[in-house]
PDB file of N, CA and C in Angstrom:
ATOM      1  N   UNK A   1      -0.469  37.567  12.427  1.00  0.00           N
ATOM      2  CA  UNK A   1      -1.485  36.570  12.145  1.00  0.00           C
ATOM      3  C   UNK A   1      -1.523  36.354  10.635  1.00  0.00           C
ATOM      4  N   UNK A   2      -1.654  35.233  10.427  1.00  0.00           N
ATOM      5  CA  UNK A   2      -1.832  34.694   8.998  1.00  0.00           C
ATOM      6  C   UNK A   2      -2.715  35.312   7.876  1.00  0.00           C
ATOM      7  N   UNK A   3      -2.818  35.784   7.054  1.00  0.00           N
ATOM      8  CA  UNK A   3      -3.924  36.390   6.264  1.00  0.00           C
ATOM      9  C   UNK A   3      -5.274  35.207   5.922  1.00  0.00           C
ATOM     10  N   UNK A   4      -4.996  34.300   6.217  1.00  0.00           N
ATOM     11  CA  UNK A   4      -5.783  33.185   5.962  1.00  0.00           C
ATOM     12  C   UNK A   4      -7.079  33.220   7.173  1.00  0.00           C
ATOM     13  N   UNK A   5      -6.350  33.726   8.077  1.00  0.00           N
ATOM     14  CA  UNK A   5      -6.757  33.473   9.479  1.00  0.00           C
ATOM     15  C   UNK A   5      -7.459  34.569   9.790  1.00  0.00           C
ATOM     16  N   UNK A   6      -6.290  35.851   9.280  1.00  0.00           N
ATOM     17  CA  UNK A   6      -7.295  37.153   9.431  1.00  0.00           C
ATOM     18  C   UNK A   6      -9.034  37.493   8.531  1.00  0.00           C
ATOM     19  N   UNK A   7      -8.905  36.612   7.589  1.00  0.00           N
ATOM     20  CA  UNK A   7     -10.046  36.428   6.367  1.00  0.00           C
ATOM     21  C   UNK A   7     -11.056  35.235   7.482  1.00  0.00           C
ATOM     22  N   UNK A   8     -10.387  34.440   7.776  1.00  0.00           N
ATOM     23  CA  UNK A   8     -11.786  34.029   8.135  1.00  0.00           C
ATOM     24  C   UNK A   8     -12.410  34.644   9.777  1.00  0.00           C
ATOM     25  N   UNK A   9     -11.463  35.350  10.385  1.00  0.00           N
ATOM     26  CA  UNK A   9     -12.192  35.710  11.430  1.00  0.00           C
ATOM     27  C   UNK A   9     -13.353  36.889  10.927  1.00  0.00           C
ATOM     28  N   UNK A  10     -12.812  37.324   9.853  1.00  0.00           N
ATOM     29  CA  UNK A  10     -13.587  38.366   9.056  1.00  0.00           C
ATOM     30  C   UNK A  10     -15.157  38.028   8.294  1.00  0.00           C
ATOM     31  N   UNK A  11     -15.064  36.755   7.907  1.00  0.00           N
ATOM     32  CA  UNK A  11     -16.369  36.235   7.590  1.00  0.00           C
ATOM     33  C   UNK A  11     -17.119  35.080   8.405  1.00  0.00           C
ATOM     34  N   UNK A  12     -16.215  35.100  10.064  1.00  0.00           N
ATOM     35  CA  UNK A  12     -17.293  34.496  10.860  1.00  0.00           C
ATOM     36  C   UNK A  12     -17.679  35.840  11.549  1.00  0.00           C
ATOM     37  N   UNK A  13     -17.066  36.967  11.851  1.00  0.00           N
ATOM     38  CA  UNK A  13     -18.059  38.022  12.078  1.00  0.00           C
ATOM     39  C   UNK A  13     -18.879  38.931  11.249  1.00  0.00           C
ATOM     40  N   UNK A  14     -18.962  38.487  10.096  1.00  0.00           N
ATOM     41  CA  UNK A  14     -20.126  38.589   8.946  1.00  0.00           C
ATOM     42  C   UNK A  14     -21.285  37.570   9.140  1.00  0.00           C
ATOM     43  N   UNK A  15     -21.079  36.719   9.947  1.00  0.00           N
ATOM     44  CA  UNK A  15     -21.940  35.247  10.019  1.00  0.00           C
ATOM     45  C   UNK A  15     -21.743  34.059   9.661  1.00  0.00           C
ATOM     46  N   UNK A  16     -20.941  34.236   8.509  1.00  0.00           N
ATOM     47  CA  UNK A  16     -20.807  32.959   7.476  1.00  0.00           C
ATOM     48  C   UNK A  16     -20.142  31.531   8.747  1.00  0.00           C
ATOM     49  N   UNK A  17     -20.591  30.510   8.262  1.00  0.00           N
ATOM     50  CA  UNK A  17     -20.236  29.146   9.154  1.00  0.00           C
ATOM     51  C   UNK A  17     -19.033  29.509   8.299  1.00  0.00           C
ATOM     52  N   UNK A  18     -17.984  28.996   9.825  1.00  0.00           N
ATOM     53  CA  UNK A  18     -16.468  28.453   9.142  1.00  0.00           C
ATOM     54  C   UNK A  18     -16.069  27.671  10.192  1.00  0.00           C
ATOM     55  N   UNK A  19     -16.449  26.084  10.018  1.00  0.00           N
ATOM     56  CA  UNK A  19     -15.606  25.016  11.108  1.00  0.00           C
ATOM     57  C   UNK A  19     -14.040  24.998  10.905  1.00  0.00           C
ATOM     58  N   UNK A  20     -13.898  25.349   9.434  1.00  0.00           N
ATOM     59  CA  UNK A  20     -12.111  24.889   9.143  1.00  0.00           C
ATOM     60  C   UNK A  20     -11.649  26.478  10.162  1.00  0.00           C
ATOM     61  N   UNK A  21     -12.491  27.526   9.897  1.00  0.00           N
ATOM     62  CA  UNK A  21     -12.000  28.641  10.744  1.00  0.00           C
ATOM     63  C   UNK A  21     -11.703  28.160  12.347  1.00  0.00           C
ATOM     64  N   UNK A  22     -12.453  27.780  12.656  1.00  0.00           N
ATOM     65  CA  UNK A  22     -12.355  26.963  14.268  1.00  0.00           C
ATOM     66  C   UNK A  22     -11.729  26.588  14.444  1.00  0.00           C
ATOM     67  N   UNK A  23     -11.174  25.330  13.168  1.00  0.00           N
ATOM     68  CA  UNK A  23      -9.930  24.243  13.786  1.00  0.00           C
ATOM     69  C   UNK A  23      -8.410  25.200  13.936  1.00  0.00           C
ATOM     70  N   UNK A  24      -8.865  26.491  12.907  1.00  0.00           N
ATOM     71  CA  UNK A  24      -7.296  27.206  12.734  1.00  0.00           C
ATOM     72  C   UNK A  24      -7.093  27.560  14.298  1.00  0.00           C
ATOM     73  N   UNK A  25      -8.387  28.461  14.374  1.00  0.00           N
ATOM     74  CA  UNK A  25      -8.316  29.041  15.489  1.00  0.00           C
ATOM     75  C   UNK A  25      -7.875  28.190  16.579  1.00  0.00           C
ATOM     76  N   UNK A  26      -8.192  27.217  17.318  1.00  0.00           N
ATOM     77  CA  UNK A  26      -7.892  25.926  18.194  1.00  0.00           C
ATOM     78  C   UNK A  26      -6.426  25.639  18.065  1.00  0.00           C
ATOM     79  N   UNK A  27      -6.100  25.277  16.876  1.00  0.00           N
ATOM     80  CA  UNK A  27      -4.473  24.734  16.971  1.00  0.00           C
ATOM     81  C   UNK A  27      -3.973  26.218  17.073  1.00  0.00           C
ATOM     82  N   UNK A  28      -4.109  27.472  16.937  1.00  0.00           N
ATOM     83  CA  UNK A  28      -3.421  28.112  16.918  1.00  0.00           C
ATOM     84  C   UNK A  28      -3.001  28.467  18.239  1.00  0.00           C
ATOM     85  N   UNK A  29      -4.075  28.262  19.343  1.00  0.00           N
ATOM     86  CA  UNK A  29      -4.017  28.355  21.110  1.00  0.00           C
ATOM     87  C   UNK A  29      -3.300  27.307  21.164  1.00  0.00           C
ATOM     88  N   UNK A  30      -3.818  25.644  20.416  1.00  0.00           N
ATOM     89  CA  UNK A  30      -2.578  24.980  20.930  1.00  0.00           C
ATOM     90  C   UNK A  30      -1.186  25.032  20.937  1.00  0.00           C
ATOM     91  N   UNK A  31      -0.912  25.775  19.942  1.00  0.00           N
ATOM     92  CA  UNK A  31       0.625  26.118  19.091  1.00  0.00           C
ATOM     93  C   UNK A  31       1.175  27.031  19.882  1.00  0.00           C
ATOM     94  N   UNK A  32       0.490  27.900  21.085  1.00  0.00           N
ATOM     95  CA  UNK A  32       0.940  28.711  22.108  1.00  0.00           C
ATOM     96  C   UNK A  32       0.944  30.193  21.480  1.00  0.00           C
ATOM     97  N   UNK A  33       0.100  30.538  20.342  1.00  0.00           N
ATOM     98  CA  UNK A  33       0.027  31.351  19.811  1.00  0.00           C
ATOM     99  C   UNK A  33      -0.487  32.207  20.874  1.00  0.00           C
ATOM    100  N   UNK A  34      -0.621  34.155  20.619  1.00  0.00           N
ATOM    101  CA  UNK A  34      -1.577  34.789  21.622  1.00  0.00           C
ATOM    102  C   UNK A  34      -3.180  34.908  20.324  1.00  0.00           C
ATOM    103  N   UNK A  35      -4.280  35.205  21.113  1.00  0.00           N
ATOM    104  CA  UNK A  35      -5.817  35.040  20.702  1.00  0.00           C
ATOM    105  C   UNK A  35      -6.461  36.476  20.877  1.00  0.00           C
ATOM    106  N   UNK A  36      -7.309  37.012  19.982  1.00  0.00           N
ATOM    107  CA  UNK A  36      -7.471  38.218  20.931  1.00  0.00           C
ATOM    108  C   UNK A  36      -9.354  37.971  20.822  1.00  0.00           C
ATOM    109  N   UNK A  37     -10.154  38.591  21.392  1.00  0.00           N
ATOM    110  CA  UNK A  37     -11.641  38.547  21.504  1.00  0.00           C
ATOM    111  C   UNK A  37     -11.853  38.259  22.888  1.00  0.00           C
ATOM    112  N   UNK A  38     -12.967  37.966  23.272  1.00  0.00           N
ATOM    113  CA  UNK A  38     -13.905  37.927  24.429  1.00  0.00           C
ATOM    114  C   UNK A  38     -12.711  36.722  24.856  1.00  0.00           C
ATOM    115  N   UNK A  39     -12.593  35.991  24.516  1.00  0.00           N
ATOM    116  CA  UNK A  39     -11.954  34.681  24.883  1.00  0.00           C
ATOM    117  C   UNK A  39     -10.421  34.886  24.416  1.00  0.00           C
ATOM    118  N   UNK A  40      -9.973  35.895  24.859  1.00  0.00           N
ATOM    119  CA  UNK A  40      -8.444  35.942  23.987  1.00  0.00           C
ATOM    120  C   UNK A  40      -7.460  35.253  25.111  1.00  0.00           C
ATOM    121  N   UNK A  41      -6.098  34.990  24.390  1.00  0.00           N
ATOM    122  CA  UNK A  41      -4.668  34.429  25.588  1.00  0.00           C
ATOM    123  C   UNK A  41      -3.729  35.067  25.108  1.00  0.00           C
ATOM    124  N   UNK A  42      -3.199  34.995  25.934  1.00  0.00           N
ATOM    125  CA  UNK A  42      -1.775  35.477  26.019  1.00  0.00           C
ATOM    126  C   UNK A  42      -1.063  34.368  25.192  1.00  0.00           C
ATOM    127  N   UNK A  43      -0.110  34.742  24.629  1.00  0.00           N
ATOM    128  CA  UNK A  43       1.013  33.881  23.635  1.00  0.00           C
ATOM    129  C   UNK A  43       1.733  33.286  24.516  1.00  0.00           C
ATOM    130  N   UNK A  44       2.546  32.357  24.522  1.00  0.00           N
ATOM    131  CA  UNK A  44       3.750  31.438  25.063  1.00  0.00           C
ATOM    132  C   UNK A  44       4.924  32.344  25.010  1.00  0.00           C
ATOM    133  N   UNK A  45       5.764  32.327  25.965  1.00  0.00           N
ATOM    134  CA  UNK A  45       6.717  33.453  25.760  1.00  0.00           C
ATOM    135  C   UNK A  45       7.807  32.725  24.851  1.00  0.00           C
ATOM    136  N   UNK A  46       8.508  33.334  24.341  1.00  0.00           N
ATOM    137  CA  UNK A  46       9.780  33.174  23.375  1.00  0.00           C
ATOM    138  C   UNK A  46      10.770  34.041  23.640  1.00  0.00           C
ATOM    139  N   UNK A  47      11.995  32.308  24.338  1.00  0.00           N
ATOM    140  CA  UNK A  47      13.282  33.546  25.130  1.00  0.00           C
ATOM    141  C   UNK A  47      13.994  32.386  23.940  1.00  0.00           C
ATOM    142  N   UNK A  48      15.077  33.216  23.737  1.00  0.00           N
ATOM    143  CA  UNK A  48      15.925  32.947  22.792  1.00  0.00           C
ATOM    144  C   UNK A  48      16.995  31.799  23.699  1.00  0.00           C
ATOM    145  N   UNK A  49      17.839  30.783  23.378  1.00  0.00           N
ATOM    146  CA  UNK A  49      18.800  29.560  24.429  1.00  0.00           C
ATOM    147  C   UNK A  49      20.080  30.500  23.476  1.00  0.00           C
ATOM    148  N   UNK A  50      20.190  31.450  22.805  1.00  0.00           N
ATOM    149  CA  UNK A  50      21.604  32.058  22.492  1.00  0.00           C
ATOM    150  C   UNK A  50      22.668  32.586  23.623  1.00  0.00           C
TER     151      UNK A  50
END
């Protein structure tokens, strides 16, 4: 995970509002990334076409 990403999950569970944190978070499920928390997913698998 991104350090960008790891920082703000870090100061929305301090409280602080972070919408730009949200949008990361969002495209990052869209991007087929895996999520972890109450609401976590599983990642998109990655098979190699070699």
């Amino acid at each position: 995970m991104p350090a960008g990403t790891k920082t703000a999950l870090k100061l929305l569970t301090l409280g602080f509002p972070g919408p730009r944190a949200d949008r990361r978070l969002d495209w990052r499920k869209r991007d087929g990334y895996a999520t972890a928390g109450t609401e976590r997913r599983t990642g998109t698998e990655i098979v190699c076409g070699c």
